[in-house]
Protein backbone atom coordinates (compact mmCIF):
# COMPACT_ATOMS: atom_id res chain seq x y z
CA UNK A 1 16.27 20.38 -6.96
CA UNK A 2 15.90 18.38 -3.50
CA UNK A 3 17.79 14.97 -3.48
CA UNK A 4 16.02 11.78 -2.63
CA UNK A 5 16.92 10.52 0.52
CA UNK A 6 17.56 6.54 1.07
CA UNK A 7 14.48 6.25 2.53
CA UNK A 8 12.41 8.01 0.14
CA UNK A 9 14.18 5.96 -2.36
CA UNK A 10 13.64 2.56 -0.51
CA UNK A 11 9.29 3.67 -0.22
CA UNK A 12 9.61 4.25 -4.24
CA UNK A 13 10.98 0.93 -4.83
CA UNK A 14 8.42 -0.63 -2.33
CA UNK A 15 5.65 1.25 -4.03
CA UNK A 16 6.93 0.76 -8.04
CA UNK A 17 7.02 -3.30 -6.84
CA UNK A 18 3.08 -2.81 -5.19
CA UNK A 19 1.89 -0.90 -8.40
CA UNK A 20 3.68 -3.36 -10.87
CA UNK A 21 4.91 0.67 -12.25
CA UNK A 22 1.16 1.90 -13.44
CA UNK A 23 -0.31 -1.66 -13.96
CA UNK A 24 -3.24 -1.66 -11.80
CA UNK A 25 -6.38 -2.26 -13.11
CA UNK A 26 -8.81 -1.87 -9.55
CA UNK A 27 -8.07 -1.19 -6.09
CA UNK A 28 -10.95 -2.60 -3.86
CA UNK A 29 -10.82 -2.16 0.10
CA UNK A 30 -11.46 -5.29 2.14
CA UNK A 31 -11.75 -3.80 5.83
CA UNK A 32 -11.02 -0.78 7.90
CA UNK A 33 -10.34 -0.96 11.36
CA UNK A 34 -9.56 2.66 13.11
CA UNK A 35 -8.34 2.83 16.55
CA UNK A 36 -7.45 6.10 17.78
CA UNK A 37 -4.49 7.94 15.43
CA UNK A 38 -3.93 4.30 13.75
CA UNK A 39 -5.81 1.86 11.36
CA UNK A 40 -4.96 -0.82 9.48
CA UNK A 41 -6.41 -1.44 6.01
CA UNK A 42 -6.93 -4.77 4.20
CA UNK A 43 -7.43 -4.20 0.33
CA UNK A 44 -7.08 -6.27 -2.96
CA UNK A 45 -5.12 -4.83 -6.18
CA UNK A 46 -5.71 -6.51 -9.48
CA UNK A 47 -3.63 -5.67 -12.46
CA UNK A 48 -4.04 -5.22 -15.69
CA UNK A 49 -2.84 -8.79 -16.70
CA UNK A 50 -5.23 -10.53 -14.07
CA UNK A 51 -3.38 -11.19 -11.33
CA UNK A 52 -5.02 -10.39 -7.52
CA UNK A 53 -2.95 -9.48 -4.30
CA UNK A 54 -4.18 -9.02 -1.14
CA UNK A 55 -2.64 -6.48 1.14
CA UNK A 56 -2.92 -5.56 4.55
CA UNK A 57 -1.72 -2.11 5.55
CA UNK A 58 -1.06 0.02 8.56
CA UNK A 59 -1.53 3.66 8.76
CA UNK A 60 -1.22 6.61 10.45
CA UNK A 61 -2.90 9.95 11.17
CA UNK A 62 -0.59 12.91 10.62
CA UNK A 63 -1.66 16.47 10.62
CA UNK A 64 -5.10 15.16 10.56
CA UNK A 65 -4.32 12.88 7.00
CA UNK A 66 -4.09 9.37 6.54
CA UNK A 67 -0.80 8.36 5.60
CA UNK A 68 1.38 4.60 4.96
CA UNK A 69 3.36 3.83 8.20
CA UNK A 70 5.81 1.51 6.32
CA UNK A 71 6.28 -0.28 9.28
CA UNK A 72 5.19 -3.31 7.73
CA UNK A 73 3.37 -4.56 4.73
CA UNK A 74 1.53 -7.53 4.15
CA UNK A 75 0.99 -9.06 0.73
CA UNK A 76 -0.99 -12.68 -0.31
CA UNK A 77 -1.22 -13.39 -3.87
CA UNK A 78 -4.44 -14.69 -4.88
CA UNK A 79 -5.20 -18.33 -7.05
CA UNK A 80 -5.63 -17.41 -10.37
């Protein structure tokens, strides 16, 4: 079996904190904006207890698939 590396580890702790660890009730997406190999994605989460966050994201096209840069991600939690 492959060991984790410290990055890998660091996206799975960023991701288990995004998904409150299986919580998440809806995913809808905000905007899209493409511009060449990059785009940037604005979408809302709300989990299971009721609580919205906003989250802008950027991404990357790699071997013709989206994936999350991780450069930087953006989060605004919404009024209740």
């Amino acid at each position: 079996m492959r060991k984790r590396t410290e990055s890998e580890d660091a996206r799975k702790h960023v991701w288990d904190s995004i998904t409150r660890k299986g919580t998440i009730k809806d995913v809808e997406i905000l905007k899209e904006e493409v511009k060449g190999e990059g785009a940037t994605v604005s979408f809302k989460i709300t989990y299971k207890d009721g609580k919205r966050v906003k989250f802008t994201e950027d991404l990357v096209k790699k071997d013709g698939r989206w994936k999350v840069s991780f450069l930087e991600t953006k989060a605004e939690a919404e009024p209740s």
